[in-house]
Every structure is written in structure tokens, then in C-alpha cells.
Protein backbone atom coordinates (compact mmCIF):
# COMPACT_ATOMS: atom_id res chain seq x y z
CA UNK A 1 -6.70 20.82 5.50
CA UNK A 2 -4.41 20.78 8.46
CA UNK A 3 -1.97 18.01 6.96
CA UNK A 4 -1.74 19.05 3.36
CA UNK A 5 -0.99 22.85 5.31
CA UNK A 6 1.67 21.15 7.28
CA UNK A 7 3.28 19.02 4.52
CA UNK A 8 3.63 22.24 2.42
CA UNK A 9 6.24 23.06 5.63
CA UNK A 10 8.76 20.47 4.48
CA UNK A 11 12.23 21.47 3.97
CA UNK A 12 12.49 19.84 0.90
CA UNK A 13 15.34 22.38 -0.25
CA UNK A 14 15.67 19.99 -3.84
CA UNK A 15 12.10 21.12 -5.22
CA UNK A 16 13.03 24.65 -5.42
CA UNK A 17 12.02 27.31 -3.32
CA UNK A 18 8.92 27.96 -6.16
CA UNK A 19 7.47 24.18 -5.84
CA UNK A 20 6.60 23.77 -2.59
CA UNK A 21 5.86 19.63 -1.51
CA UNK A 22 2.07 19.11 -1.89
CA UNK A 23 -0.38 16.49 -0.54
CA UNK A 24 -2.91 14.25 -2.74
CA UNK A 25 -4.73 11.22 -1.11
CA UNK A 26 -7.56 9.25 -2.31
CA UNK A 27 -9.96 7.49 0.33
CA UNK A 28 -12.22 4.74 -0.16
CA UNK A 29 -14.66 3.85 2.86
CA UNK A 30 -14.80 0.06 4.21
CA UNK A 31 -17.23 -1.72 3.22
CA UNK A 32 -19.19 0.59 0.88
CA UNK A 33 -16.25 0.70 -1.43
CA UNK A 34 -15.17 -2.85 -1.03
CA UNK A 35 -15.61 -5.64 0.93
CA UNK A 36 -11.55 -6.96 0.61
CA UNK A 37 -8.67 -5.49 1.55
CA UNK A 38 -7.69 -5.55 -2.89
CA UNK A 39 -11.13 -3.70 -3.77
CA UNK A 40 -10.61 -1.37 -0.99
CA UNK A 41 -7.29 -0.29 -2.19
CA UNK A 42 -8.15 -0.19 -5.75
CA UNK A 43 -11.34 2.31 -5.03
CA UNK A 44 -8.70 4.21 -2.42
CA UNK A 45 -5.98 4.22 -5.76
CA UNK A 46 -8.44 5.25 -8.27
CA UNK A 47 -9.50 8.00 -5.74
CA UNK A 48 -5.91 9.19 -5.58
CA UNK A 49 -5.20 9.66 -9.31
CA UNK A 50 -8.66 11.61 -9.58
CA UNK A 51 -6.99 13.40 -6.88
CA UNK A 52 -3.66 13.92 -8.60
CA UNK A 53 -5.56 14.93 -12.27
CA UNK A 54 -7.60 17.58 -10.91
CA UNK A 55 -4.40 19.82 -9.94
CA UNK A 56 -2.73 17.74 -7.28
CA UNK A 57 -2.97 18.79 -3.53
CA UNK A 58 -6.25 17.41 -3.46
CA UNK A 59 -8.49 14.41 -1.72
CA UNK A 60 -10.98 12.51 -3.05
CA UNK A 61 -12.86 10.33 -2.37
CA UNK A 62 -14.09 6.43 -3.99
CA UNK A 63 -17.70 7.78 -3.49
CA UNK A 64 -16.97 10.47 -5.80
CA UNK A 65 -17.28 8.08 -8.87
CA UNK A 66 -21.10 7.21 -7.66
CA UNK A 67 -21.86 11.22 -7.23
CA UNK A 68 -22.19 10.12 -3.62
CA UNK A 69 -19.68 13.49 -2.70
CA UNK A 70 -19.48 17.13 -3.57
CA UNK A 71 -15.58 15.97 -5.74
CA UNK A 72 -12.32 17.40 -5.11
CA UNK A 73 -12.34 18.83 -1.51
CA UNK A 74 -9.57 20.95 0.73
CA UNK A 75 -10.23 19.16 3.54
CA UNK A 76 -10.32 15.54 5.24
CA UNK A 77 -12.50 16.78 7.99
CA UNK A 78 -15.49 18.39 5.85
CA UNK A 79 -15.32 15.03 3.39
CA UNK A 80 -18.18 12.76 3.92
């Protein structure tokens, strides 16, 4: 949670001050989610637009698709 809090401390004076900048990432573990550098980044990018479609400022995680994790998460720290 620390980063995303810390991005949303940008000066990014062209958003507005309403739209403050927000964080979404999608992780995908090496090698349960892929054994090559493409299939890790492809489980990482799919991860990311899950991310992004629940509401933005949000991680998730590859895993997620497999019911392996609890979903959408506010933290990098608590995500297993």
C-alpha cells in the first residue's frame, strides 16, 4: 500500500486537482505462472488489466485466475 499511497503524491498539476495519479500493477510469480520470460509477462499483463477493470488503483495477481488468491488487494505486502 505504501507505493500506490506515495504515487497518489505526484504533482501531476494536468489531471486536475479532483483526479489524483493512481497505481494498478499486475504480478505473475516465476515459475508458477510461466516458465519464459513471454508467459511470465503475459500472466503479469493479464493480471494488470484485471487490475485496471476492477476500479483501477489496484494489484492483482496471475494466481488470481486459478482462485489461488483472495482477488483485488490494497497491498503488495499482504499479497501471497
Amino acid at each position: 500500500m505504501a507505493l500506490r499511497q506515495a504515487f497518489r503524491t505526484v504533482d501531476a498539476p494536468e489531471l486536475g486537482p479532483d483526479l489524483p495519479p493512481t497505481l494498478s500493477a499486475g504480478i505473475a510469480v516465476f515459475p508458477r505462472r510461466g516458465a519464459s520470460q513471454d508467459d511470465l509477462l503475459r500472466a503479469a499483463d493479464e493480471a494488470l488489466y484485471r487490475a485496471k477493470e476492477s476500479g483501477r488503483d489496484a494489484v492483482c495477481s496471475a494466481d488470481e485466475e486459478s482462485g489461488e488468491s483472495e482477488g483485488r488487494t490494497p497491498s503488495l505486502s499482504n499479497h501471497n
